[in-house]
Protein backbone atom coordinates (compact mmCIF):
# COMPACT_ATOMS: atom_id res chain seq x y z
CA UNK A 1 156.14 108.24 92.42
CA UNK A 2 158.52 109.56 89.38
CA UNK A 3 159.22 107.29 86.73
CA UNK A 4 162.95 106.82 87.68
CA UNK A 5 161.82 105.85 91.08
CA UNK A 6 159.90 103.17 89.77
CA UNK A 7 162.35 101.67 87.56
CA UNK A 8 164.69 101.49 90.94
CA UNK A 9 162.44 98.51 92.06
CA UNK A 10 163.02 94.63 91.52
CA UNK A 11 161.25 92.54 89.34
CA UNK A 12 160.92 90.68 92.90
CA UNK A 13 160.20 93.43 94.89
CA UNK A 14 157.28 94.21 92.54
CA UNK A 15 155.86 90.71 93.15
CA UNK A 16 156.52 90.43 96.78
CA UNK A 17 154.56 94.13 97.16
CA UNK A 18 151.51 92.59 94.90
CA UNK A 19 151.08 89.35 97.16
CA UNK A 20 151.28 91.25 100.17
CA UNK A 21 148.73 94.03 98.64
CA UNK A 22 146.14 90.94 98.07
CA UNK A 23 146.71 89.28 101.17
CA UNK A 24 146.02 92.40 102.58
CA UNK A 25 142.26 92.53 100.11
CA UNK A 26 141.53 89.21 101.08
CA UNK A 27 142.14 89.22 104.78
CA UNK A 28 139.90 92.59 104.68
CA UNK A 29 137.70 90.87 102.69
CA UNK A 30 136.95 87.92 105.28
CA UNK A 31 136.74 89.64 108.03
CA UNK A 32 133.97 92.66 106.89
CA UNK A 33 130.30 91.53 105.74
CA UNK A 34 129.89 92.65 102.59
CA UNK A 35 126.85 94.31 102.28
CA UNK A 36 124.28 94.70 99.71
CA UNK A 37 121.60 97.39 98.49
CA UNK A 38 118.30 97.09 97.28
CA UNK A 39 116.59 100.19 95.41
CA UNK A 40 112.47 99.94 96.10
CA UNK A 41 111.79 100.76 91.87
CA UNK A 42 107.77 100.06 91.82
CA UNK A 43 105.15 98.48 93.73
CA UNK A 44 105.68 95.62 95.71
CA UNK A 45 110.17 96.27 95.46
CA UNK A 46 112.55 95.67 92.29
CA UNK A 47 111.16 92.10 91.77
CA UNK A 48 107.62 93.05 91.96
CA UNK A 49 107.65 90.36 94.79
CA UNK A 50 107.16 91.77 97.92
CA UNK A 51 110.58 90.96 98.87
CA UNK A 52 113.31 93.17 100.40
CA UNK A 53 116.53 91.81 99.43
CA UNK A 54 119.41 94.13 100.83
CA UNK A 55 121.98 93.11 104.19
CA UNK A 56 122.72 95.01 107.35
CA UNK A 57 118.91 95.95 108.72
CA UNK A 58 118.06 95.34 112.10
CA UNK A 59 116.29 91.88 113.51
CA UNK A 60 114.20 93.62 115.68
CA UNK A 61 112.57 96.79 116.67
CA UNK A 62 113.98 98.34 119.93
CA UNK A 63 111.24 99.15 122.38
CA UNK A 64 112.35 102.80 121.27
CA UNK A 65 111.37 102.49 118.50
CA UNK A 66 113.51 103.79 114.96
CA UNK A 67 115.29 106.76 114.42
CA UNK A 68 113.30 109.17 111.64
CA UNK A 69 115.63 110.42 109.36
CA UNK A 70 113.66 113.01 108.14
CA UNK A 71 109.90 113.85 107.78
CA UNK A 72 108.49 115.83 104.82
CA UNK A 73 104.68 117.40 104.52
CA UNK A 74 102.60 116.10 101.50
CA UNK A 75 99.02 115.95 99.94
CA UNK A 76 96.64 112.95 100.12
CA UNK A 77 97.23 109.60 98.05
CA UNK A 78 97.38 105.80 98.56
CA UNK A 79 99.71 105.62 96.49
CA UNK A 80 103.19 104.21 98.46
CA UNK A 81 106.80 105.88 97.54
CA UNK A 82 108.82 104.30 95.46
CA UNK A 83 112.95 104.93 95.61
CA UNK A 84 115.82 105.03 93.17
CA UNK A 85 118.99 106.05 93.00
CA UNK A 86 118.78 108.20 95.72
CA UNK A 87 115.89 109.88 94.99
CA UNK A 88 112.32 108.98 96.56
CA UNK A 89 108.74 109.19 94.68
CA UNK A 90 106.03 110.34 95.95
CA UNK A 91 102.39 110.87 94.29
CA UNK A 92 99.67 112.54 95.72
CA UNK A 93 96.94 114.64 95.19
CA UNK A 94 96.75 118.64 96.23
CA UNK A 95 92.52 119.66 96.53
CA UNK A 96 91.70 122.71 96.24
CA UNK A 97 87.83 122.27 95.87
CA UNK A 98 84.97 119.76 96.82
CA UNK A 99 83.90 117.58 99.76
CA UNK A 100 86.52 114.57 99.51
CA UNK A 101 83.39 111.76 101.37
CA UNK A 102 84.34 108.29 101.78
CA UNK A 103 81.38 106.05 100.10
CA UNK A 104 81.94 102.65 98.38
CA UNK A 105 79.04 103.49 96.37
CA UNK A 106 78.99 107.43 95.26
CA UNK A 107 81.75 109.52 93.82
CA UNK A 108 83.53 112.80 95.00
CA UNK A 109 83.25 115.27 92.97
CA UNK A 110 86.89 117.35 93.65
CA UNK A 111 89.09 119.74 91.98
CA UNK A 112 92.87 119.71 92.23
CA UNK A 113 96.17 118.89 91.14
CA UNK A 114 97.83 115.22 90.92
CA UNK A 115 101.63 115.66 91.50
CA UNK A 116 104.73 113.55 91.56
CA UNK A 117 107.30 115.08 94.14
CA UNK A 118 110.62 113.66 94.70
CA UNK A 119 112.74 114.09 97.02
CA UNK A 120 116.26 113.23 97.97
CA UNK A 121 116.68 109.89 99.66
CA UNK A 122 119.38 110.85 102.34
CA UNK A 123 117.94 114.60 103.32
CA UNK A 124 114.14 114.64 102.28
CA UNK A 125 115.10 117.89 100.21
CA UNK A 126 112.52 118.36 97.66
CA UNK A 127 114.70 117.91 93.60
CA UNK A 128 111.61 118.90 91.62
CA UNK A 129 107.70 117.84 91.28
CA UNK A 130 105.81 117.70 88.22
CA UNK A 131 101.73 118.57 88.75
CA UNK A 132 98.64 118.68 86.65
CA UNK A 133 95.64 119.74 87.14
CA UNK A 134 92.95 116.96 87.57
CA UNK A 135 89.21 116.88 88.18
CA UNK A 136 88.34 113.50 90.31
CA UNK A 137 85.05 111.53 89.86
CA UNK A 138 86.07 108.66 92.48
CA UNK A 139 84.86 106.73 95.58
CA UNK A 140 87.68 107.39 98.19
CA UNK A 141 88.97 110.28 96.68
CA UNK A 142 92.39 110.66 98.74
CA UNK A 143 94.67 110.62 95.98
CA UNK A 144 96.62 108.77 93.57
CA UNK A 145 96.73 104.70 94.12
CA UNK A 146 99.45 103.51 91.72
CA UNK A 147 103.26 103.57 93.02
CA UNK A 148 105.61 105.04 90.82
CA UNK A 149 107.66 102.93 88.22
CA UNK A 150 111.45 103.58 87.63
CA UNK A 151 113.45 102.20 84.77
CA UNK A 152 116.79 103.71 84.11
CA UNK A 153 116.22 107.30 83.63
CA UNK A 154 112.64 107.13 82.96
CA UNK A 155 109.57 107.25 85.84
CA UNK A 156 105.72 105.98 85.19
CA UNK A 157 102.91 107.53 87.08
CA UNK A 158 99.10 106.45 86.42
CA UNK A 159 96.70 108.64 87.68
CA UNK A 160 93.40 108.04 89.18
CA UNK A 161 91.33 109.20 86.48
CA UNK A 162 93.35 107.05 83.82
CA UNK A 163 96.40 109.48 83.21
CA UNK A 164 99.30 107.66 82.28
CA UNK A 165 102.42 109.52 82.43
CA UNK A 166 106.49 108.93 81.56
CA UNK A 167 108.95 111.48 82.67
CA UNK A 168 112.56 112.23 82.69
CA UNK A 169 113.79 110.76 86.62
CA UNK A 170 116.40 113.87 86.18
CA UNK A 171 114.05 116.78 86.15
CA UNK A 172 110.23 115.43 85.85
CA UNK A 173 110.36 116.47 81.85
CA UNK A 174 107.25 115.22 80.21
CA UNK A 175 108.42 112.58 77.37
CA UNK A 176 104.94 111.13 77.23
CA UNK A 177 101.52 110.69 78.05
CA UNK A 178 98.52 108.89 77.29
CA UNK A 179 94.38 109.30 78.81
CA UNK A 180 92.46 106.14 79.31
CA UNK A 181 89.06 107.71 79.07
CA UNK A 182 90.28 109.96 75.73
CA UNK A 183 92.72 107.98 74.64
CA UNK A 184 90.42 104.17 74.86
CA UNK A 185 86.85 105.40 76.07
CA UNK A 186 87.55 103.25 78.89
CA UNK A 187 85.51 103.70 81.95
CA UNK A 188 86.78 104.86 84.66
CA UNK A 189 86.85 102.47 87.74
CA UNK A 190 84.34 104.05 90.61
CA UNK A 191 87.52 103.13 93.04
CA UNK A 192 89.80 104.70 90.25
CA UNK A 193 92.69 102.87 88.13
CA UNK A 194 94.84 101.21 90.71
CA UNK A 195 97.19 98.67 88.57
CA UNK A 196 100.63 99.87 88.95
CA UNK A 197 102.56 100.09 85.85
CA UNK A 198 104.56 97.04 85.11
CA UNK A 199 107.95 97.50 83.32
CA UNK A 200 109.31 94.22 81.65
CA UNK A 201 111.79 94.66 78.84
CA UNK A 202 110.68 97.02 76.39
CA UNK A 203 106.92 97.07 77.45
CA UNK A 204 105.00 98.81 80.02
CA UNK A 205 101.54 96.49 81.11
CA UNK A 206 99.03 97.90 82.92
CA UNK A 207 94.68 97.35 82.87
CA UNK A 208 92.80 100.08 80.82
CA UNK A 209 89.36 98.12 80.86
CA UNK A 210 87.13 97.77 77.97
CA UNK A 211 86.50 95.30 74.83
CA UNK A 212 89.62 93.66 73.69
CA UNK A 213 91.47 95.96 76.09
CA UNK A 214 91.35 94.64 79.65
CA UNK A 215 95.52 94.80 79.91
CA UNK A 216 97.49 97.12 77.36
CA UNK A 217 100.69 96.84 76.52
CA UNK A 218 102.35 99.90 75.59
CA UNK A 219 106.19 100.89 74.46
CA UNK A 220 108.00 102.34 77.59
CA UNK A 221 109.37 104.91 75.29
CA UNK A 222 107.02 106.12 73.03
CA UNK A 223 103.75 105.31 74.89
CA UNK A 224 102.74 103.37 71.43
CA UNK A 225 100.17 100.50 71.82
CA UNK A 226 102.31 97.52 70.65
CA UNK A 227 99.10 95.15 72.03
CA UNK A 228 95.79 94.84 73.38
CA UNK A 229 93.96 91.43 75.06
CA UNK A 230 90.59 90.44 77.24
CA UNK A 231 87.33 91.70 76.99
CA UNK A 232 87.48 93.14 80.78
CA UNK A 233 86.95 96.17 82.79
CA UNK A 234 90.36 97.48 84.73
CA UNK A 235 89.68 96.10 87.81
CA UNK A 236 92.27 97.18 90.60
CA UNK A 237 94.82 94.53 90.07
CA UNK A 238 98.21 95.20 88.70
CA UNK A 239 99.73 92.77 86.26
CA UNK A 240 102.52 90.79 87.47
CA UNK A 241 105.59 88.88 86.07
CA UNK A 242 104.67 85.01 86.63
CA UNK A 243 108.44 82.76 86.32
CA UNK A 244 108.29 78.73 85.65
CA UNK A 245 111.73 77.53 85.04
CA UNK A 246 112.97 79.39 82.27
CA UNK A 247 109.55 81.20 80.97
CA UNK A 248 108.13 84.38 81.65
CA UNK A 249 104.52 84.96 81.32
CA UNK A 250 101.79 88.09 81.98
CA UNK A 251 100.18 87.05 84.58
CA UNK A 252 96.84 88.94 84.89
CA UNK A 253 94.17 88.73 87.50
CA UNK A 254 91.14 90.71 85.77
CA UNK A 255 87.06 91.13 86.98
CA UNK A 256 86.35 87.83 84.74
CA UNK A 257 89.33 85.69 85.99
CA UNK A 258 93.29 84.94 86.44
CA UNK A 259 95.11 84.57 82.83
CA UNK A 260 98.38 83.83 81.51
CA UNK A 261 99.16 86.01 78.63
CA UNK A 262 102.40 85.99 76.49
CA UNK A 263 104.66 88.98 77.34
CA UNK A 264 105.35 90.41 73.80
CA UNK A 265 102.13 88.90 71.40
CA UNK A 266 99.77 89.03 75.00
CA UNK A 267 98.32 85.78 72.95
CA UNK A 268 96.63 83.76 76.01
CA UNK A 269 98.16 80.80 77.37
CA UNK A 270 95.47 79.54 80.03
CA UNK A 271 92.88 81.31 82.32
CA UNK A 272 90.93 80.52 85.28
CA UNK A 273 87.66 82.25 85.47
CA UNK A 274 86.73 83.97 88.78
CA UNK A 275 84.63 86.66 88.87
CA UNK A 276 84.45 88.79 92.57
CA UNK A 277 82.24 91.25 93.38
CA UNK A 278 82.09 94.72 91.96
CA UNK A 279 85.37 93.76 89.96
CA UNK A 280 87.21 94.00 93.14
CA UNK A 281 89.84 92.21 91.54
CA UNK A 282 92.16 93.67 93.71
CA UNK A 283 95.09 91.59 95.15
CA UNK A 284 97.74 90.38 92.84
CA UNK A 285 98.13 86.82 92.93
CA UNK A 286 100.38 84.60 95.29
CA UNK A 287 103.22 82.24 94.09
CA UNK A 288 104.56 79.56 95.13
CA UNK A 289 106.60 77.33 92.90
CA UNK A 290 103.74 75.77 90.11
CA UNK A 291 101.15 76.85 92.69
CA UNK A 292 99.02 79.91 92.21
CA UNK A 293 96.36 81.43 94.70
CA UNK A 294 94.10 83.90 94.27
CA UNK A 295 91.58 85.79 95.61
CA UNK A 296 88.45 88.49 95.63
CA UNK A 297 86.08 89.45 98.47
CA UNK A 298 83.53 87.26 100.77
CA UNK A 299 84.01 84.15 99.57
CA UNK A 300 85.69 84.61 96.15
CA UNK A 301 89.11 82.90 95.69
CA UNK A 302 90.77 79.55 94.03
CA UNK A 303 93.84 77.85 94.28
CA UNK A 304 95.43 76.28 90.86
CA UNK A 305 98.49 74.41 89.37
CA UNK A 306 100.21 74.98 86.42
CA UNK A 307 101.67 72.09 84.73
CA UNK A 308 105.68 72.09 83.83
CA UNK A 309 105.97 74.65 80.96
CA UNK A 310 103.09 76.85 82.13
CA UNK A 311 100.96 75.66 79.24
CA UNK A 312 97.86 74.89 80.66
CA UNK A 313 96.24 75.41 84.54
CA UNK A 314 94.63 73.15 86.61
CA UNK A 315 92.27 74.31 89.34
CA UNK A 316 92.26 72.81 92.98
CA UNK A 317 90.04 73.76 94.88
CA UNK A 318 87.74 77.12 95.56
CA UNK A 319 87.23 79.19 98.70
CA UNK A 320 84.17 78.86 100.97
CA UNK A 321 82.97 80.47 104.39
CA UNK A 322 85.51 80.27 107.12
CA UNK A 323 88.09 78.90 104.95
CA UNK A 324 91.80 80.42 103.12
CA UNK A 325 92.02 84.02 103.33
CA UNK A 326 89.92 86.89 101.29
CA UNK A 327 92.70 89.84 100.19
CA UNK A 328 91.68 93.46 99.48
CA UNK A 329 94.17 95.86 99.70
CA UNK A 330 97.10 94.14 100.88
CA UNK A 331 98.62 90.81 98.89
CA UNK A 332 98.95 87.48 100.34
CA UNK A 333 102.29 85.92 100.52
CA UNK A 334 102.73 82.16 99.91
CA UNK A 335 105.48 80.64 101.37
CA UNK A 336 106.72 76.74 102.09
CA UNK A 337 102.86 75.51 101.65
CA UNK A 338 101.56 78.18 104.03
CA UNK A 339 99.51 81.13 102.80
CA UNK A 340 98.95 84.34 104.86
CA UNK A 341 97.27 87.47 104.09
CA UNK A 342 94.65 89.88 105.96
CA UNK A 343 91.07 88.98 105.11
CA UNK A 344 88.87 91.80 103.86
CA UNK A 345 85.65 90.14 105.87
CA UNK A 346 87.03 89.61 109.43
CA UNK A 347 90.20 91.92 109.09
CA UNK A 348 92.49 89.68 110.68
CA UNK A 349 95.84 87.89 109.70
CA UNK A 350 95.35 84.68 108.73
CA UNK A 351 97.41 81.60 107.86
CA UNK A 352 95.93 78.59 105.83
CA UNK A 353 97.40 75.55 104.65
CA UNK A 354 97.84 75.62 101.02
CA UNK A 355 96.53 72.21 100.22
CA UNK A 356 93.02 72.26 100.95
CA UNK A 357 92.85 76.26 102.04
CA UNK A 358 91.61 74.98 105.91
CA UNK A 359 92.71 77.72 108.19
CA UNK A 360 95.89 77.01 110.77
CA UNK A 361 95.95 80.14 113.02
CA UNK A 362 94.53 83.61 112.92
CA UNK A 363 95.61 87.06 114.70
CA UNK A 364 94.44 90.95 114.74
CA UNK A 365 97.98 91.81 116.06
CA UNK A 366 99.05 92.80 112.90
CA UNK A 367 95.85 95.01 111.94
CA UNK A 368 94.54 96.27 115.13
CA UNK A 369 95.55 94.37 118.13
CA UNK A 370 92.95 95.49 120.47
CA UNK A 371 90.06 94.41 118.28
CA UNK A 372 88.18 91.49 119.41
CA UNK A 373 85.65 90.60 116.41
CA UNK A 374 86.09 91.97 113.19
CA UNK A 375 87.15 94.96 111.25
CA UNK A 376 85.54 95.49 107.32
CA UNK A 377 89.27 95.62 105.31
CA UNK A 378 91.46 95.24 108.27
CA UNK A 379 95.01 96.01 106.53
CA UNK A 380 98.79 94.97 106.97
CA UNK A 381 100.95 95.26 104.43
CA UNK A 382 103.60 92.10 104.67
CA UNK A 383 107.25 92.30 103.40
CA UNK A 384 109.49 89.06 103.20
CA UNK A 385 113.22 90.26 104.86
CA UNK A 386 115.02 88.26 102.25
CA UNK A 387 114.64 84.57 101.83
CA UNK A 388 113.78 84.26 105.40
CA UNK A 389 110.37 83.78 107.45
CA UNK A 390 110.71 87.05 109.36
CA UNK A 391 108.67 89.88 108.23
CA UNK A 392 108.51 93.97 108.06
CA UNK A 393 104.62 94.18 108.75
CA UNK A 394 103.34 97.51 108.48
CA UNK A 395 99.51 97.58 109.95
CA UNK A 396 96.75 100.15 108.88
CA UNK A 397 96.98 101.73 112.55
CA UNK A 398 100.64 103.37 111.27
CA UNK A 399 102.53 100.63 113.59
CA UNK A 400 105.60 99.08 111.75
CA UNK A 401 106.37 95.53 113.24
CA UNK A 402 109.11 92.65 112.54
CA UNK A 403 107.37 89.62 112.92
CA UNK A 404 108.50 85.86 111.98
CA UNK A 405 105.42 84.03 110.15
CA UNK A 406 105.10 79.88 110.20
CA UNK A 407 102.54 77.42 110.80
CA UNK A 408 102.99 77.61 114.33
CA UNK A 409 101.77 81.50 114.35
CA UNK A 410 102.56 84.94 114.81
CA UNK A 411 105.92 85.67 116.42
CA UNK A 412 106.49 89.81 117.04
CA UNK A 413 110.03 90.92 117.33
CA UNK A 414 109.29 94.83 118.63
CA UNK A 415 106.98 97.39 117.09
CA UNK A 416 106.36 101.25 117.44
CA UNK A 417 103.95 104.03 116.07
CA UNK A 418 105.59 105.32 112.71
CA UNK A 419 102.88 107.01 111.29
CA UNK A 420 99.25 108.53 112.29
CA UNK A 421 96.45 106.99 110.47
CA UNK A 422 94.99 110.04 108.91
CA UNK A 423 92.32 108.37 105.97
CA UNK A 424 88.88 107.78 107.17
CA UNK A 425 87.38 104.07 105.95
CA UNK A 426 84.23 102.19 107.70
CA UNK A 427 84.40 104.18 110.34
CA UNK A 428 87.66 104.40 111.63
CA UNK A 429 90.91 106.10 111.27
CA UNK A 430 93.39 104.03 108.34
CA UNK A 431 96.89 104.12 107.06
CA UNK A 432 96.50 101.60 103.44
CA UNK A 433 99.65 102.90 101.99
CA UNK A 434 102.60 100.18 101.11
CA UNK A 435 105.81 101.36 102.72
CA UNK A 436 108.95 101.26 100.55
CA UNK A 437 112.06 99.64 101.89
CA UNK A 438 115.53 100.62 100.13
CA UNK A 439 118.91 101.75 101.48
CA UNK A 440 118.47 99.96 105.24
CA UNK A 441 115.80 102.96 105.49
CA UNK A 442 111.41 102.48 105.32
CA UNK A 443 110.00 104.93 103.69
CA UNK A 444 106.03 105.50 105.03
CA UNK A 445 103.63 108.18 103.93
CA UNK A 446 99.64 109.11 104.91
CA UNK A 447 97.78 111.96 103.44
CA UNK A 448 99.85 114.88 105.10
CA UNK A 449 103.45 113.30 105.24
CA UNK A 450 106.16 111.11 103.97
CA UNK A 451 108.60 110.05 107.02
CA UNK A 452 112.21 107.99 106.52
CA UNK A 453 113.40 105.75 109.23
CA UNK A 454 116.63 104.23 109.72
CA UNK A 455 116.45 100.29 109.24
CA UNK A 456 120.60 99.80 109.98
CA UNK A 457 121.50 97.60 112.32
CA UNK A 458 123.26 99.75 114.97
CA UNK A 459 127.54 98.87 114.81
């Protein structure tokens, strides 16, 4: 419109126009949902919480199961995808010598190349990798176990063998990079460093394992150690943002116990000891409110309180035989007094009351449904839909499930195949890779490919 046009108009007619323009916004406005995105940045989503927060996914899975978006070949890893402004993560590992054996107690001895590949979100079109090469020395040599971490326009990979990486998310430049076992002398783990890098602020937290240098704290942009705490090996467990009111705390679940460090000294705050087997600390800690449970293997796990400024903790009771739930790979979620998780000695999903830890129901329909006694490490990897009780459980068979969790049981809403299990463990054929949710799309990999399903609901 020309200026002298414009100037035509009333004063009035200008106002009338402007109501009838928002009228317009607002009636559009009430009438279409709004809906909202959620990126999948690290392990366990955005929050680090095992929560998908975004609106318009479906409520069930048809008995046809979902529509794949697009499917892309990859290497080994059990490491799960992380995605970001439209771009997906992926780390794996690319052999090229050695007999990868599955042992608890020996280490492969393999030759290859660890890589970070990412891909486009919306296509599966490859935007660049970065690789090095990397000799592994690892029980369950597949690949990789840490998720990638995004923050802004940087990405964190840690290696197996203690390789810490941060690269440009534009085109995988190198910025920094640091070697536990040059860098610390820190052992490596005989199940290889598995705690995901941890972005809060301006730190990056993740367990290096040694003398005075169980957790690290490093500067996200320099790779500088700005702190050291605990007298620890690594463990498996990746540190974890614990939230009381208005504090923050580290919360760290080491071989030699649960502690709550400060996020920018790492000065301790309180620690409950608990010690599991062959440092399989493993699962990171559940939450609920002041309530905090964790957990180890056979019969290793406690329940405790922290009082109101997370000063001090207070245990409550300690796991026995036939009682709460003993995670491995998957977390527990804790939820309106009701902990579930999959238990590493019977394999099944199991609720217990949070209380006392006495078991309410138990179910192998989310690990392997025709199983009728146990299963050493039987996996599902559980993901809250919001602040609801209904669930994206993925199982260690490849089936992807929506299922609403309560006291009263296991409730399936639909499930289908979305992935071949394609990792060997105890004897039987495994998927223990975390799917990522972002963009009403999962995003599931095994050790030959990485496959994106549509999660909208259908208009």
């Amino acid at each position: 419109m020309r200026a002298s046009s414009l100037f035509r108009i009333s004063p009035l007619d200008l106002v009338s126009r402007a109501r009838s323009n928002l009228l317009v916004l607002g009636i559009v406005a009430a009438t279409t949902p709004l809906a909202t995105a959620d990126d999948w940045s690290g392990w366990m989503g955005d929050q680090r919480d095992g929560v998908y927060r975004e609106s318009g996914v479906i409520e069930s899975i048809p008995d046809s199961g979902l529509k794949p978006k697009w499917k892309v070949s990859i290497a080994g890893g059990y490491a799960g995808p992380s995605v970001a402004d439209g771009r997906v993560f992926v780390f794996d590992y690319a052999r090229r010598q050695g007999e990868a054996f599955n042992d608890p107690g020996k280490r492969a001895d393999l030759t290859g190349d660890e890589r970070l590949i990412v891909l486009d979100s919306e296509t599966g079109k490859e935007l660049w990798r970065h690789e090095y090469e990397r000799p592994y020395s690892i029980s369950y040599p597949a690949g990789p176990r840490c998720t990638p971490t995004i923050d802004g326009d940087r990405v964190y990979i840690l290696g197996s063998e203690g390789d810490l990486r941060c690269l440009s998310v534009t085109d995988g430049e190198l910025i920094w990079s640091r070697n536990f076992p040059k860098d610390f002398s820190a052992e490596v783990p005989i199940w290889g460093f598995s705690a995901h890098p941890l972005i809060e602020g301006d730190l990056l937290y993740t367990m290096v394992g040694g003398d005075g240098q169980g957790v690290v704290a490093f500067d996200k942009m320099t790779g500088e150690v700005r702190w050291k705490q605990l007298d620890s090996n690594a463990g498996y467990c990746a540190p974890s943002i614990l939230k009381q009111g208005d504090q923050k705390q580290l919360l760290v679940f080491s071989p030699t116990g649960i502690h709550g460090l400060d996020l920018v000294s790492g000065e301790p705050i309180w620690n409950i000891e608990l010690s599991p087997m062959f440092d399989m600390s493993i699962a990171v800690p559940a939450v609920d409110g002041n309530r905090v449970y964790a957990s180890g293997i056979r019969t290793e796990s406690v329940m405790f309180e922290l009082n109101e400024n997370a000063t001090a903790a207070t245990e409550l009771w300690r796991g026995e035989r036939d009682h709460s739930v003993f995670s491995s790979n998957s977390p527990a979620v804790f939820m309106d007094g009701v902990v579930y998780g999959t238990d590493c000695n019977v394999g099944e999903l199991i609720a217990f009351d949070a209380k006392d830890g006495d078991r309410i129901w138990s179910t192998f329909q989310a690990t392997k449904p025709d199983e009728k006694r146990f299963i050493k490490h039987g996996t599902a990897f559980l993901t809250r839909i919001d602040d609801s009780n209904r669930f994206f459980v993925f199982s260690e068979n490849g089936d992807l499930m929506i299922a609403t969790l309560s006291k009263d049981g296991f409730e399936e809403h639909g499930r289908f195949h979305a992935i071949d299990p394609t990792e060997e463990a105890f004897g039987r054929s495994v998927v223990w890779t975390h799917p990522a949710y972002a963009n009403q799309t999962v995003f599931i990999r095994n050790d030959q490919e990485i496959v994106a399903y549509s999660l909208a609901k259908p208009e």
